[in-house]
N, C-alpha and C. Protein backbone atom coordinates (compact mmCIF):
# COMPACT_ATOMS: atom_id res chain seq x y z
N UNK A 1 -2.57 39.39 3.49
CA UNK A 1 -2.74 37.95 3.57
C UNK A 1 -2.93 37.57 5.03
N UNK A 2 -3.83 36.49 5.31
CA UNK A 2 -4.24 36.47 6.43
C UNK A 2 -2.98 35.34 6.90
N UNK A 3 -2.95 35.71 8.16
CA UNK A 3 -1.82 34.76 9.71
C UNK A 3 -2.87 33.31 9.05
N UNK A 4 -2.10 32.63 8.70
CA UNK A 4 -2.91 31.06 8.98
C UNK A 4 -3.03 30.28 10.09
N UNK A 5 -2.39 30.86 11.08
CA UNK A 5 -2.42 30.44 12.25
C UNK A 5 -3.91 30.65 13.61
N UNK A 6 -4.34 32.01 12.64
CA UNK A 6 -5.90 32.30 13.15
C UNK A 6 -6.60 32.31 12.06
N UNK A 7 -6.31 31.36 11.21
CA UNK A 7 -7.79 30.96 10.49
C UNK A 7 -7.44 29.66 10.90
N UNK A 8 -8.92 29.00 11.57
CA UNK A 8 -9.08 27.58 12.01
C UNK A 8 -9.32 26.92 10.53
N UNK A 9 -8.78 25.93 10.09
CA UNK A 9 -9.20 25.25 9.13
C UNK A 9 -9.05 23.58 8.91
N UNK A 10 -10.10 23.13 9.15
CA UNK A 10 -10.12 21.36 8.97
C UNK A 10 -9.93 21.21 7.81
N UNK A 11 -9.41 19.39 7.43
CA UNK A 11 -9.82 19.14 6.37
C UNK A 11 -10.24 17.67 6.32
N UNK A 12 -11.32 17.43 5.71
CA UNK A 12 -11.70 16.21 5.43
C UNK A 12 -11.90 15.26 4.06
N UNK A 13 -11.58 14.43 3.96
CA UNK A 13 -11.48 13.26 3.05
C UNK A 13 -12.89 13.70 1.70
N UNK A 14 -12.90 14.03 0.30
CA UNK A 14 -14.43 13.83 -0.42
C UNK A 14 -14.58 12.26 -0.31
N UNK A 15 -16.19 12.65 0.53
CA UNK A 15 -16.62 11.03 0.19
C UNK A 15 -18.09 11.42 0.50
N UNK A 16 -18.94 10.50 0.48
CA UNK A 16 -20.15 10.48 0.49
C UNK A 16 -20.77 11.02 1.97
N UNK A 17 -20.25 11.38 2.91
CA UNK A 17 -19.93 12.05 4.04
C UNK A 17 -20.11 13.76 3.81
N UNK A 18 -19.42 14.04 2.57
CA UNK A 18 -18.92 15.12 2.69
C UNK A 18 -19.11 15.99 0.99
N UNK A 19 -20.49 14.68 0.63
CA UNK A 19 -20.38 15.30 -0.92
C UNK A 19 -21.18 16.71 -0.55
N UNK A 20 -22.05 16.47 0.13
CA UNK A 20 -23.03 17.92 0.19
C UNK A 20 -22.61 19.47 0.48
N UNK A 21 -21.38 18.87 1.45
CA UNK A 21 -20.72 20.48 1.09
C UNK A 21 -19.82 20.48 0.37
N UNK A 22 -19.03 19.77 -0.63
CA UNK A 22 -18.81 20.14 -1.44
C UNK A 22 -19.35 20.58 -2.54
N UNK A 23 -21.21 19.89 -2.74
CA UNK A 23 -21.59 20.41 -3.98
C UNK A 23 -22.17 21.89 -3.70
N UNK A 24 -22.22 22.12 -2.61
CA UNK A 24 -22.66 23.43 -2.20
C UNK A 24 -21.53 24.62 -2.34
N UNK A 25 -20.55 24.22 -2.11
CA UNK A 25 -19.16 24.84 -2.65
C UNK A 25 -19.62 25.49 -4.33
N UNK A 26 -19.27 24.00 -4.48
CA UNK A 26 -19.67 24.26 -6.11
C UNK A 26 -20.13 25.04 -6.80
N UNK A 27 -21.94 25.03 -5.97
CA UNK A 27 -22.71 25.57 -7.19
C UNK A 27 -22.36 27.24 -6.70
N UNK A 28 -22.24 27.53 -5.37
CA UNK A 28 -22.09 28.62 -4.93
C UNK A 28 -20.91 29.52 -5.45
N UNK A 29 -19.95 28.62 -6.75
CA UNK A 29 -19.17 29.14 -7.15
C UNK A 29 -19.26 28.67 -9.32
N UNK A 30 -20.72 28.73 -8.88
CA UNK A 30 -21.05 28.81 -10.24
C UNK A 30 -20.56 27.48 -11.13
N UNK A 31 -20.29 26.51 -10.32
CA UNK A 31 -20.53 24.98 -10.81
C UNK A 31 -18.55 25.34 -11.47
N UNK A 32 -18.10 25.72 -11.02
CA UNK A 32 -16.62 26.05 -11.27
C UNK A 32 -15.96 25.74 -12.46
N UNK A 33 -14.97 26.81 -12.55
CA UNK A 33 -14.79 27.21 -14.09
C UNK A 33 -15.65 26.53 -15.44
N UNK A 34 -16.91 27.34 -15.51
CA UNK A 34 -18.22 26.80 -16.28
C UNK A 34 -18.42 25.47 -16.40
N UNK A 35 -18.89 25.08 -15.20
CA UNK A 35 -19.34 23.94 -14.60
C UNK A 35 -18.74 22.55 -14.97
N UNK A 36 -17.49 22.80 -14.56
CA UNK A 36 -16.48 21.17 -14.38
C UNK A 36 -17.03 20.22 -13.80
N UNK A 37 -17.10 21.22 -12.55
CA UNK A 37 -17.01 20.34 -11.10
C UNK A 37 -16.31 19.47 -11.03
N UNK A 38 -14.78 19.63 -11.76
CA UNK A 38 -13.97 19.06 -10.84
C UNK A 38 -13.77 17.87 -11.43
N UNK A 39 -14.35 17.62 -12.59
CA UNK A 39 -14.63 16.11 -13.21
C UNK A 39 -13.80 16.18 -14.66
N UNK A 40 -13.48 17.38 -15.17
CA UNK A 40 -13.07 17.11 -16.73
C UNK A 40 -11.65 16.49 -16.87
N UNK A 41 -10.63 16.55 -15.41
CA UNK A 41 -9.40 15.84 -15.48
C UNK A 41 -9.52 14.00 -15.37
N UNK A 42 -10.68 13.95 -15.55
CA UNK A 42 -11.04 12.32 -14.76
C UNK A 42 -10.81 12.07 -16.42
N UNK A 43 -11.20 12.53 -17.37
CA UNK A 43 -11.65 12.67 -19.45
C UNK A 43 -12.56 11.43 -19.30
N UNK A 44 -13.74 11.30 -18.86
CA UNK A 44 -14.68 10.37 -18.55
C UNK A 44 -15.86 11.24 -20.10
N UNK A 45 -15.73 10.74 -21.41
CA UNK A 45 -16.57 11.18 -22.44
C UNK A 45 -17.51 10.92 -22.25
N UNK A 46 -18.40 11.79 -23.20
CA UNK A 46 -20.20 12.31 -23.35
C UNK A 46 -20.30 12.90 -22.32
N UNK A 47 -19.59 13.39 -21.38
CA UNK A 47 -20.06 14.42 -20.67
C UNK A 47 -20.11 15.99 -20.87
N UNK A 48 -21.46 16.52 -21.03
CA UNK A 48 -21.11 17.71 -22.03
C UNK A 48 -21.92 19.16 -21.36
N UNK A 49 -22.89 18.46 -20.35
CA UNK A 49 -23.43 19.90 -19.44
C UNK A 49 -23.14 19.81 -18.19
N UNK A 50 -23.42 20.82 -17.37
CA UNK A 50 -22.56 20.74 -16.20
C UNK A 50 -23.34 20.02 -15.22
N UNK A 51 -24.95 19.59 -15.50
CA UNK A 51 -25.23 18.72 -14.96
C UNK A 51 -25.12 16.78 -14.71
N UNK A 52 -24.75 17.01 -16.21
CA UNK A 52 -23.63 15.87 -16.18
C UNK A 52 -23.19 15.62 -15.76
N UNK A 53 -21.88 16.60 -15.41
CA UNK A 53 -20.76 16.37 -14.90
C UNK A 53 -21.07 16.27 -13.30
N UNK A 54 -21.82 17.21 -12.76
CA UNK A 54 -22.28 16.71 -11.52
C UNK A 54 -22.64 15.37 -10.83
N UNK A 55 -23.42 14.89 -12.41
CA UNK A 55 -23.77 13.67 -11.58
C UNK A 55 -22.82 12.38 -11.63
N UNK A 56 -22.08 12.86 -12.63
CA UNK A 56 -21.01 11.80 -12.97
C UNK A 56 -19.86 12.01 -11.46
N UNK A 57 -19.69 13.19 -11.21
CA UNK A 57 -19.00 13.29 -10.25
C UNK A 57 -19.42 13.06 -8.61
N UNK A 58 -20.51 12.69 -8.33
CA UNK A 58 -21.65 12.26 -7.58
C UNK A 58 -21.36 11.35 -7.74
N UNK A 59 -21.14 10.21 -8.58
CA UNK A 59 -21.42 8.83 -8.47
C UNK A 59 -19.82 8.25 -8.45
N UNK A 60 -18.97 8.90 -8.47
CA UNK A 60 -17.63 8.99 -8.42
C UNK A 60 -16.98 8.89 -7.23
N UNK A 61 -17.64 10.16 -6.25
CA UNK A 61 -17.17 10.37 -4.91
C UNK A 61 -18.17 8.53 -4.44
N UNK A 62 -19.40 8.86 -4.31
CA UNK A 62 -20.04 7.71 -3.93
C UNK A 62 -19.55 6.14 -3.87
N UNK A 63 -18.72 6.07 -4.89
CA UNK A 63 -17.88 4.86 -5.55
C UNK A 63 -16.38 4.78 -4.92
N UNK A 64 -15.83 5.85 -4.24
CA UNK A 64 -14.61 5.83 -3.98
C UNK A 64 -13.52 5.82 -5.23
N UNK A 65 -14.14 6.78 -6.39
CA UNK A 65 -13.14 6.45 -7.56
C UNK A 65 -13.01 8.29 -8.15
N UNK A 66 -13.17 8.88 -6.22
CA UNK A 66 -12.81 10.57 -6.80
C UNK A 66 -12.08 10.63 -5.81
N UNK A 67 -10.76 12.09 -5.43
CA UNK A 67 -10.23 11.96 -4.37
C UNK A 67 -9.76 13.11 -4.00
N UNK A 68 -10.05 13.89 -3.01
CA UNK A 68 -9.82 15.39 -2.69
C UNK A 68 -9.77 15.50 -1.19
N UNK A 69 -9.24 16.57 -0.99
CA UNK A 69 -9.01 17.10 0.36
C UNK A 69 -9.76 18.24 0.46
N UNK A 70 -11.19 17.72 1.24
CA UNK A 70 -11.88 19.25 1.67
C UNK A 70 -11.97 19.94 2.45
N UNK A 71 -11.77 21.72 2.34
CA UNK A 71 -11.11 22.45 3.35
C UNK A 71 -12.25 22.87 3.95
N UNK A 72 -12.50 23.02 5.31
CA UNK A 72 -13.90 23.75 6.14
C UNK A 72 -13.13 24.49 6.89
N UNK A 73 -14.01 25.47 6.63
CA UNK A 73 -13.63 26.55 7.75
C UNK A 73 -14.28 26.66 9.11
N UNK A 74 -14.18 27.78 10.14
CA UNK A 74 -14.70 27.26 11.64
C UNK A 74 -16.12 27.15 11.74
N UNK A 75 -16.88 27.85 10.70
CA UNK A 75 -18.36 27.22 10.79
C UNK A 75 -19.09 26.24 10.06
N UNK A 76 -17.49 25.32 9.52
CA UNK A 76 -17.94 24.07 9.25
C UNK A 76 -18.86 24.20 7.57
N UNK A 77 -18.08 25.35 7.19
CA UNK A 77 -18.69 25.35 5.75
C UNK A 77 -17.15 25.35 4.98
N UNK A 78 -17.69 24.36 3.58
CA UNK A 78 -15.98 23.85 2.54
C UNK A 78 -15.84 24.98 1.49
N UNK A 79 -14.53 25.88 1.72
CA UNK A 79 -13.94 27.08 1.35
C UNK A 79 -13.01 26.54 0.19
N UNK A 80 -12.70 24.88 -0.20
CA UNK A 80 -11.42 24.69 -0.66
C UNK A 80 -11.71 23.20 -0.92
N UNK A 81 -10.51 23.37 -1.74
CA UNK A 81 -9.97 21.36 -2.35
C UNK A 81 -8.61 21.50 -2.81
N UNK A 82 -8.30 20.21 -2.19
CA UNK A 82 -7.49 20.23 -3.76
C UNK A 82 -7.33 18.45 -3.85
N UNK A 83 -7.51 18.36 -5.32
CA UNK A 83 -7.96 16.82 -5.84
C UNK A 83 -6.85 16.23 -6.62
N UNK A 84 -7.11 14.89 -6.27
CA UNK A 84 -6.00 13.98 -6.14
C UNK A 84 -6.22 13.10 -6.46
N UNK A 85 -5.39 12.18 -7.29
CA UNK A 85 -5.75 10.46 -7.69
C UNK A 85 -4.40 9.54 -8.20
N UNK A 86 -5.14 8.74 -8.61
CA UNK A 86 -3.93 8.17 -9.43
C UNK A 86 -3.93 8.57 -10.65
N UNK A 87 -2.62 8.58 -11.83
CA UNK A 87 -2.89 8.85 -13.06
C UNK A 87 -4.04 8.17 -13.59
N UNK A 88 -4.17 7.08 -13.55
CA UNK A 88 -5.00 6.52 -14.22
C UNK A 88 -6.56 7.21 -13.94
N UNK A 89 -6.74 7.63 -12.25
CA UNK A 89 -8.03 8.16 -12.11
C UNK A 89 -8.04 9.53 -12.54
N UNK A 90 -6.77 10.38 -13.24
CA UNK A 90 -6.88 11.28 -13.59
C UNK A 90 -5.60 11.91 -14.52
N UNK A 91 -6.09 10.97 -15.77
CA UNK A 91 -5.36 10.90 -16.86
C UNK A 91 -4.78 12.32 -17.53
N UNK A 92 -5.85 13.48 -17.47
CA UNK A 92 -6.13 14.35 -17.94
C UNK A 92 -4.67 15.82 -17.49
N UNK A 93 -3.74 16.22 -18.00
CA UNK A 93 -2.83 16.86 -17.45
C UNK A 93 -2.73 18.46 -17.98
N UNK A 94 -2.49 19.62 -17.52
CA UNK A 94 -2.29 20.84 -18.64
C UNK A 94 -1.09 20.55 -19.33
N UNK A 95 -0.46 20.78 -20.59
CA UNK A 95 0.98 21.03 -21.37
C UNK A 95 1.27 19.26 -21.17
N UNK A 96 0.20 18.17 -21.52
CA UNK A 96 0.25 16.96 -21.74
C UNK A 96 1.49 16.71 -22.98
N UNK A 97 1.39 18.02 -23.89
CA UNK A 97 2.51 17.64 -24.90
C UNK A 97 3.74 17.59 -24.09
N UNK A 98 4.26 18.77 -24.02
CA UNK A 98 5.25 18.99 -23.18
C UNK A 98 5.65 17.99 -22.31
N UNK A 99 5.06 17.43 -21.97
CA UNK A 99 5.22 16.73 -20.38
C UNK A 99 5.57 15.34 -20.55
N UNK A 100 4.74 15.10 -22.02
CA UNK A 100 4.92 13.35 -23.02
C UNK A 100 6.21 13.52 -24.17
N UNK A 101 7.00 14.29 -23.96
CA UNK A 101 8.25 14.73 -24.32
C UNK A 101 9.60 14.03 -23.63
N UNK A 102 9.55 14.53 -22.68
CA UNK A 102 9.82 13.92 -21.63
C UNK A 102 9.47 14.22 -20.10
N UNK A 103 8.65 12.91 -19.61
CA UNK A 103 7.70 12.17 -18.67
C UNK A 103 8.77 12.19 -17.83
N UNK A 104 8.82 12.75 -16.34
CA UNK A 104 9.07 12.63 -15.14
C UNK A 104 8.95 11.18 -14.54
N UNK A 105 10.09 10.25 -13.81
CA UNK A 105 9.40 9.29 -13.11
C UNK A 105 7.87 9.10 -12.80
N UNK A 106 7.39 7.54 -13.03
CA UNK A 106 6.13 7.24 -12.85
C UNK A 106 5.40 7.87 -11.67
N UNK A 107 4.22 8.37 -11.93
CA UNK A 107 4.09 8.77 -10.35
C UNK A 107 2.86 7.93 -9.95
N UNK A 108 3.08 7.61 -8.58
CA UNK A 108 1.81 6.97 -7.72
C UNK A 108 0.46 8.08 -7.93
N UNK A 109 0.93 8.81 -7.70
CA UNK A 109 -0.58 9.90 -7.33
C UNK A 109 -0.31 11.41 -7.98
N UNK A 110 -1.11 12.07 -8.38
CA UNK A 110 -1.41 13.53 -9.01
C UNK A 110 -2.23 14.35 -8.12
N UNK A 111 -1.48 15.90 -8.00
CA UNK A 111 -2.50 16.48 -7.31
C UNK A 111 -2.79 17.10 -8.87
N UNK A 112 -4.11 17.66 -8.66
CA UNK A 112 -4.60 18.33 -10.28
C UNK A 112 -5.20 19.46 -10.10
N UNK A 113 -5.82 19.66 -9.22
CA UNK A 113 -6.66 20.54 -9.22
C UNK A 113 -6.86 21.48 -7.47
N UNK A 114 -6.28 22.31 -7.32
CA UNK A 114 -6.96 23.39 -6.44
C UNK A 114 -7.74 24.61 -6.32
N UNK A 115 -8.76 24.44 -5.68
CA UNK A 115 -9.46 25.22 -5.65
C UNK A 115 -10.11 26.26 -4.63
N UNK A 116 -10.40 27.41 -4.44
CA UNK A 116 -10.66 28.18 -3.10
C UNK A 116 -12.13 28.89 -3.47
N UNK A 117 -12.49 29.09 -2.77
CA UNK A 117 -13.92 29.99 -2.99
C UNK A 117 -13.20 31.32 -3.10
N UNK A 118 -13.83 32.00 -3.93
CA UNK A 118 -13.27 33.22 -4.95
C UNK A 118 -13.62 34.53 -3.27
N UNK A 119 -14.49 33.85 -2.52
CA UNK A 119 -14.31 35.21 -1.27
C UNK A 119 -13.09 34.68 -0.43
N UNK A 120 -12.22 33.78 -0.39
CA UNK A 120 -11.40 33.24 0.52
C UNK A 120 -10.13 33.04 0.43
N UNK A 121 -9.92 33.57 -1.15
CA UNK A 121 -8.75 32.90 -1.46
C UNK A 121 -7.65 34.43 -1.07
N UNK A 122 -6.49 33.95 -0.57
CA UNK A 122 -5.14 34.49 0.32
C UNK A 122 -5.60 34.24 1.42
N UNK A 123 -5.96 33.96 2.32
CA UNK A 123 -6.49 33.48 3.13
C UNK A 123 -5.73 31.65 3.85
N UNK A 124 -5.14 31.35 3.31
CA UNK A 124 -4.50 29.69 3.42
C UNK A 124 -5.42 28.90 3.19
N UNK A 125 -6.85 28.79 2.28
CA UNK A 125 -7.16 27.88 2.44
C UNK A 125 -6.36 26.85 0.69
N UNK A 126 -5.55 27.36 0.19
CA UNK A 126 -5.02 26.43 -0.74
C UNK A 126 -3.81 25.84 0.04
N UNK A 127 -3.31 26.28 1.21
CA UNK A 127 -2.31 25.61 1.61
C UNK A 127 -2.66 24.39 2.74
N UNK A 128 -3.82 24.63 3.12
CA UNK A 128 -4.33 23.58 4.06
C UNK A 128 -5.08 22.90 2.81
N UNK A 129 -5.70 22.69 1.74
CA UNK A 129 -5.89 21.57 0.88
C UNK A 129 -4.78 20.82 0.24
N UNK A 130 -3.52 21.69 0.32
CA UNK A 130 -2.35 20.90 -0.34
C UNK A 130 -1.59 19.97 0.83
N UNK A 131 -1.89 20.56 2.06
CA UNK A 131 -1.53 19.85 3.27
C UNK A 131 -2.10 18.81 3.54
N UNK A 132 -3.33 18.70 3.46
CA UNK A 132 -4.57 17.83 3.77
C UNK A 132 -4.35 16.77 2.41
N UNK A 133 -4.18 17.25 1.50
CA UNK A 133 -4.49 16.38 0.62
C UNK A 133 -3.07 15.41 0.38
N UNK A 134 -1.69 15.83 1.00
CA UNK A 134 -0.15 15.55 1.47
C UNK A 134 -0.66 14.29 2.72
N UNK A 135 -1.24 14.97 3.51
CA UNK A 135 -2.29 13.50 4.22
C UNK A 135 -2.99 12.96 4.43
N UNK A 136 -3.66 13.41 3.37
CA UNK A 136 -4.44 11.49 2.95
C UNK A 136 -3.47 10.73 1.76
N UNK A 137 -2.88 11.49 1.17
CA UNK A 137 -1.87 10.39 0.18
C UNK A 137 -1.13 9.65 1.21
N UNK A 138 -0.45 9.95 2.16
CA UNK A 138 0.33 9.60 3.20
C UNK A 138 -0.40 7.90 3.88
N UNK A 139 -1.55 8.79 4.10
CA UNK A 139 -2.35 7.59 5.03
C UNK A 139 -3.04 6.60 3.99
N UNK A 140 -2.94 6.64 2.78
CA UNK A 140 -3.35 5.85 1.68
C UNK A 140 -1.80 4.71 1.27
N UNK A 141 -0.59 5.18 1.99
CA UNK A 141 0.45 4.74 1.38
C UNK A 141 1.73 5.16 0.81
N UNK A 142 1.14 6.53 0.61
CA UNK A 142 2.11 7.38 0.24
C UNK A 142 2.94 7.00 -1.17
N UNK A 143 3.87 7.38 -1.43
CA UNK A 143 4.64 7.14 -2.97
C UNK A 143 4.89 8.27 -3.51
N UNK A 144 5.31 8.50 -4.94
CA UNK A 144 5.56 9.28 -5.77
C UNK A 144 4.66 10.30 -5.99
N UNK A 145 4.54 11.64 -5.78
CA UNK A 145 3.65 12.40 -6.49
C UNK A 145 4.00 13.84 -7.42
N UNK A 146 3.04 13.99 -8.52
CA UNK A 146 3.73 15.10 -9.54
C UNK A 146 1.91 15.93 -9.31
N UNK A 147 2.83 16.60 -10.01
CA UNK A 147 1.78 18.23 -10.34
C UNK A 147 2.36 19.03 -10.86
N UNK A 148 1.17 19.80 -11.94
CA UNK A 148 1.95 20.72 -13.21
C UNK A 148 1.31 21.73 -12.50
N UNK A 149 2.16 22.59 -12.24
CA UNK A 149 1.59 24.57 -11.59
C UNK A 149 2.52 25.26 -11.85
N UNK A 150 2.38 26.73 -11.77
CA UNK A 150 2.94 27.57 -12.23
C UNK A 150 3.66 28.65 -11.05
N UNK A 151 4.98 28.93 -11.64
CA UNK A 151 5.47 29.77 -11.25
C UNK A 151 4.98 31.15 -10.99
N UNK A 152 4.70 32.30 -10.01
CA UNK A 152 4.38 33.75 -9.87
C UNK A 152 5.53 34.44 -9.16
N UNK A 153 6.54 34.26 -8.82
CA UNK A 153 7.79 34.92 -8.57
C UNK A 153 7.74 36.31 -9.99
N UNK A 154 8.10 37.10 -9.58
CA UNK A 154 8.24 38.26 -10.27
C UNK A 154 6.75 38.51 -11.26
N UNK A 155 6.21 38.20 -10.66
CA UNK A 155 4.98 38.27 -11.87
C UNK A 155 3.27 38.62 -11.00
N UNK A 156 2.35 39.26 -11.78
CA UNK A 156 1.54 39.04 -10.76
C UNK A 156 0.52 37.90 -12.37
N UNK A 157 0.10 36.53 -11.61
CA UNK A 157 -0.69 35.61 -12.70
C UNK A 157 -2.20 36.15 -12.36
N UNK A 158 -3.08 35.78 -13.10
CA UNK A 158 -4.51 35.75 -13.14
C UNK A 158 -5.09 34.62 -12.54
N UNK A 159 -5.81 34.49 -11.22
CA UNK A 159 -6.16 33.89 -10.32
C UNK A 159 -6.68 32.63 -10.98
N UNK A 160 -7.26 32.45 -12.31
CA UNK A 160 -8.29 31.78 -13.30
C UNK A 160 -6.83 31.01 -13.49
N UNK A 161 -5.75 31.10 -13.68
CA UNK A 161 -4.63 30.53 -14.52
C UNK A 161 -3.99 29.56 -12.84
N UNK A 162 -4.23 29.54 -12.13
CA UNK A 162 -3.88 28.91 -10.77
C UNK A 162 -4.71 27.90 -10.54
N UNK A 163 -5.23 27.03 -11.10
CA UNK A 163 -6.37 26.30 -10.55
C UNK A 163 -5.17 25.11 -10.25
N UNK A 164 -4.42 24.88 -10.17
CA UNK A 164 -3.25 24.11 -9.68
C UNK A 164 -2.28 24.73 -8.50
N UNK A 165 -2.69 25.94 -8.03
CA UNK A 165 -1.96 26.48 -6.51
C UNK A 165 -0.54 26.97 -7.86
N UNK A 166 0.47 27.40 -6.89
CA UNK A 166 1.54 27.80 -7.08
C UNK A 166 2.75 26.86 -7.21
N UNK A 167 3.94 27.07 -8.09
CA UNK A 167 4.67 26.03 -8.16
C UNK A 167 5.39 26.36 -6.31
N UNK A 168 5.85 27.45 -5.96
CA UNK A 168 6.39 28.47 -5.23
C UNK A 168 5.28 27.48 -3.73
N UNK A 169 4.15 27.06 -3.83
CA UNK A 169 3.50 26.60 -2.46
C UNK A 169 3.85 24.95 -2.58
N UNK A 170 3.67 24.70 -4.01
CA UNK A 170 4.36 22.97 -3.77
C UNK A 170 5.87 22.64 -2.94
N UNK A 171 7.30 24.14 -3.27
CA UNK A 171 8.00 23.94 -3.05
C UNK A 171 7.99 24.13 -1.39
N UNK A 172 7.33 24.78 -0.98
CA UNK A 172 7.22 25.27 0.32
C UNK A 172 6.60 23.60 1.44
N UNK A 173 5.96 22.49 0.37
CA UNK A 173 5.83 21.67 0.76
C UNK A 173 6.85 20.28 0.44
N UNK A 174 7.73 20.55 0.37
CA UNK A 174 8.63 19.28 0.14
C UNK A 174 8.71 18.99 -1.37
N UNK A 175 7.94 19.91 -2.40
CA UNK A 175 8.33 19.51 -4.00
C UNK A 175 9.41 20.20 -4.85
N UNK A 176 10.17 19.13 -5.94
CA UNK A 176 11.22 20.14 -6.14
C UNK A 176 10.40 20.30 -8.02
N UNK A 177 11.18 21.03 -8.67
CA UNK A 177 10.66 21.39 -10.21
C UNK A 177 12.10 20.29 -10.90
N UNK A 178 11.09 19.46 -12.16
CA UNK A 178 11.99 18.47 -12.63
C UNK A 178 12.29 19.26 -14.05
N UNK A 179 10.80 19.85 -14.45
CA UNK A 179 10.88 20.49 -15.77
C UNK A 179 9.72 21.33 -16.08
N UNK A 180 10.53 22.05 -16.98
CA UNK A 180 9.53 23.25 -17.05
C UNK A 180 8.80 22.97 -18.33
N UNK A 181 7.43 23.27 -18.90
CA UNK A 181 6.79 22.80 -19.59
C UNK A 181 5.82 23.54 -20.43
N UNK A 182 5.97 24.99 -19.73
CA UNK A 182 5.43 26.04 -20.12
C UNK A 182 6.01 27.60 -19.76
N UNK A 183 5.51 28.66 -20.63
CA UNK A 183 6.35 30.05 -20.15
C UNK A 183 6.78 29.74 -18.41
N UNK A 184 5.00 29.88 -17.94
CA UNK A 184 5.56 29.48 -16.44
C UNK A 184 5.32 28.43 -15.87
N UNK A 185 5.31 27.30 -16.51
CA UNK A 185 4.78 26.05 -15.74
C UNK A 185 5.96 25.02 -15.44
N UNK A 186 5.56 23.99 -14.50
CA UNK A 186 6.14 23.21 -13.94
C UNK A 186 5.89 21.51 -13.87
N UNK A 187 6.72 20.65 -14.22
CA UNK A 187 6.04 19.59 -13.14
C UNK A 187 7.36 19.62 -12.20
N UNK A 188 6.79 19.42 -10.94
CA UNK A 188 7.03 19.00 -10.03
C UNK A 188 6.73 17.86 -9.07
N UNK A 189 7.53 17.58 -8.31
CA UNK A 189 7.29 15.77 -7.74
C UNK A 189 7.96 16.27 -6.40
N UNK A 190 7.49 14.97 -5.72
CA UNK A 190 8.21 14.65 -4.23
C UNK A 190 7.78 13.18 -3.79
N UNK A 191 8.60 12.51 -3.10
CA UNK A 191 8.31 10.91 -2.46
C UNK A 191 7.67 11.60 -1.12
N UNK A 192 6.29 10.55 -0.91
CA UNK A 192 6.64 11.11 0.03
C UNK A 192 6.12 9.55 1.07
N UNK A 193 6.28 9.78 2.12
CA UNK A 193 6.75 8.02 3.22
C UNK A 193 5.32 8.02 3.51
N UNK A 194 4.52 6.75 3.65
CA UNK A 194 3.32 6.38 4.54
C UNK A 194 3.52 6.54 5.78
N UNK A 195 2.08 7.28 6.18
CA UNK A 195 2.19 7.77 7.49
C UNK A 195 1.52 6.67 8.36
């Protein structure tokens, strides 16, 4: 695993600034897990090919009604995300049963989704999108935030089953586990103060 301390890594706000390398991310990773892009937690229906979803998610970032932290590396190409909203902008949860069982305090904001380019990942770039994306919630206001991820302590998981980072990297960021919701899953929360 690489020192994160010598991998340089920015991160910047998704917005219309910054859609182009993210869609270049994207397609370069095969329009991600068979072509989401990042859009199926939004549950925005009739969207059913992945060009769809592209463009729906195009007109999303454009609108200010998508919200991610994108990771660049030192030659200024995006290795990473991880995406963020309010429930309402991203209704869509894994183990939704479980979780509507019993519901964790309301939360202001959801992280949902992380993601790394499949050549980069151990590398930190999921921990600088969970960082990055820790500040822009901050600089938006900050509040309550949850996320369902999974535990890998004693286990080795399948990289495909992580698209939510580690419960083990949320805790490393100020989140604690309220309830467990699956063999290995979690939600987890943390307040956190406007910066």
């Amino acid at each position: 695993m690489a020192d994160r301390t010598t991998v340089p890594y920015t991160v910047r706000a998704l917005d219309a600034s910054t859609w182009d390398a993210f869609a270049e991310l994207v397609e370069r990773n095969g329009g991600v897990m068979g072509g989401c892009w990042c859009q199926n937690n939004h549950r925005q229906p009739g969207l059913n090919t992945p060009e769809e979803k592209r463009a729906a998610k195009e007109e999303r970032v454009r609108t200010g009604r998508a919200h991610a932290a994108l990771v660049f590396d030192a030659d200024d190409r995006a290795q990473g995300w991880a995406q963020f909203g309010s429930p309402e902008e991203l209704p869509a949860l894994t183990h939704r049963r479980a979780y509507d069982l019993d519901p964790p305090p309301t939360a202001d904001w959801r992280i949902i989704c992380i993601f790394v380019d499949k050549r980069h990942r151990h590398q930190g770039v999921a921990r600088a999108a969970l960082e990055g994306a820790l500040d822009l919630i901050a600089r938006s206001g900050g509040g309550r935030i949850e996320a369902v991820s999974q535990t890998t302590t004693g286990r080795k998981a399948p990289s495909g089953f992580l698209f939510s980072a580690t419960v083990e990297l949320f805790e490393q960021n100020g989140f604690e586990r309220f309830r467990q919701v699956g063999k290995h899953s979690w939600i987890v929360g943390r307040v956190l103060d406007p910066s």
